[in-house]
Protein backbone atom coordinates (compact mmCIF):
# COMPACT_ATOMS: atom_id res chain seq x y z
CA UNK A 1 20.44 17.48 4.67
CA UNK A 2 17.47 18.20 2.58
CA UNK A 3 13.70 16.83 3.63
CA UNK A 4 12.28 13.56 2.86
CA UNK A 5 10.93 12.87 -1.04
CA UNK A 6 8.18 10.36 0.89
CA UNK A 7 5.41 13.01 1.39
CA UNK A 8 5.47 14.11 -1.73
CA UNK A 9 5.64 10.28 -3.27
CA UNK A 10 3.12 9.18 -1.44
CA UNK A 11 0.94 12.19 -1.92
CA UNK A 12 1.33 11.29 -6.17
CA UNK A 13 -1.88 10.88 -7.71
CA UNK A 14 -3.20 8.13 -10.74
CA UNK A 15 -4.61 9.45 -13.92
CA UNK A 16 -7.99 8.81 -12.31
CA UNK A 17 -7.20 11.45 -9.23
CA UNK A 18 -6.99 8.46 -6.83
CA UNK A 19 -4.02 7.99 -4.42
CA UNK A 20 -1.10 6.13 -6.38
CA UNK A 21 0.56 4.48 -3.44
CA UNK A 22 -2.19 2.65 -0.70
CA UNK A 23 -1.55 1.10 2.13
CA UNK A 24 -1.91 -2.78 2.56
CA UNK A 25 -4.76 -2.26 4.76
CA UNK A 26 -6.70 -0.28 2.04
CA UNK A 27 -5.95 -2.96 -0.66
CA UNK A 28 -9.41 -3.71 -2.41
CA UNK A 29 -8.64 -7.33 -1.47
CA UNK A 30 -8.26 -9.38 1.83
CA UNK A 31 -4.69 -9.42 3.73
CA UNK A 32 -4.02 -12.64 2.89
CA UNK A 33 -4.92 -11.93 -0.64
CA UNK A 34 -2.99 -8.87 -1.09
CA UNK A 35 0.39 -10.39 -0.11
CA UNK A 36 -0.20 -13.53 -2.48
CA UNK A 37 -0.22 -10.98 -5.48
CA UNK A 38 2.40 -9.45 -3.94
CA UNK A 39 4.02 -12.58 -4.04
CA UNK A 40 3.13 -13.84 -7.07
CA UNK A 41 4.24 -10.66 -8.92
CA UNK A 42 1.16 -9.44 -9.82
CA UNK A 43 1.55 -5.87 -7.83
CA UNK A 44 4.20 -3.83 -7.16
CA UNK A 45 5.00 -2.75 -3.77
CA UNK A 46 8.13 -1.03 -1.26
CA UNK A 47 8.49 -1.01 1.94
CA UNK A 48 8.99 2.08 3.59
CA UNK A 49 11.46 2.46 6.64
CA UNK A 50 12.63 5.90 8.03
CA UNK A 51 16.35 5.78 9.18
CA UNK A 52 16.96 5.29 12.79
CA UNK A 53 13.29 3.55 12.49
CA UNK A 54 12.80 -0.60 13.46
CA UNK A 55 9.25 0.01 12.00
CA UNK A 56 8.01 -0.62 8.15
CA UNK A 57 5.11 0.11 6.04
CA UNK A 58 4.31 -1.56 2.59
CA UNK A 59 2.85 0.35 0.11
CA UNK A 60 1.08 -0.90 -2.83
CA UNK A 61 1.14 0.63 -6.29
CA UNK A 62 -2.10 1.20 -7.32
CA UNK A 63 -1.45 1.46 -11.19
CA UNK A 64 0.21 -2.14 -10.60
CA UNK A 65 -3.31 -3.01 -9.42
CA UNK A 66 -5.21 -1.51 -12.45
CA UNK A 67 -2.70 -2.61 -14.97
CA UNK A 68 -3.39 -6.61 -13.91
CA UNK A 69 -7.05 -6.06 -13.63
CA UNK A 70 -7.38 -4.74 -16.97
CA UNK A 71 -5.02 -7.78 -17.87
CA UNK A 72 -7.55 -10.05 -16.37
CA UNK A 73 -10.34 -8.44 -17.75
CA UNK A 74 -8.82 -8.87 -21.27
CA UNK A 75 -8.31 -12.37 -20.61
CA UNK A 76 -11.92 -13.10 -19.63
CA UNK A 77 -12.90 -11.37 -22.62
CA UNK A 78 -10.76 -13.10 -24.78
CA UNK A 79 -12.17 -16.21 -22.98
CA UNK A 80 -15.90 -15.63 -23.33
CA UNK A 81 -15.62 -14.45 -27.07
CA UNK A 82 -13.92 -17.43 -27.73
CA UNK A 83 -16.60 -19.84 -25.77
CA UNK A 84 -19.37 -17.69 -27.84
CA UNK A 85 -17.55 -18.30 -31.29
């Protein structure tokens, strides 16, 4: 049986050199926060659990983060420029 694929996913870097998968404890946003948008869709997570392990760790996709900022950014844009007009 070959090793693990989870170092080296976990190790992946964004465009912008920063760590693609976080941690829910390094989430820019509170705990409760966090697992609203998880919730509500608005990030993409998994839940990682080694076999023969009761323990789990969510990890948070941090292009799923950028891509609904910039989403909401957009929208306030939209919304401002259309106050102004």
């Amino acid at each position: 049986m070959g090793s693990l694929p989870y170092p080296k996913l976990l190790g992946e870097v964004t465009p912008t050199g920063g760590r693609r998968w976080i941690p829910v404890e390094e989430s820019p946003l509170s705990r409760a926060a966090t697992y609203k948008a998880l919730s509500l869709g608005f990030w993409d997570s998994v839940i990682l659990q080694f076999p023969g392990s009761k323990r789990t760790r969510r990890f948070i996709d941090a292009l799923s983060i950028d891509r609904h900022f910039e989403k909401l950014m957009a929208e306030q844009k939209a919304t401002k420029q259309a106050q102004e007009a």
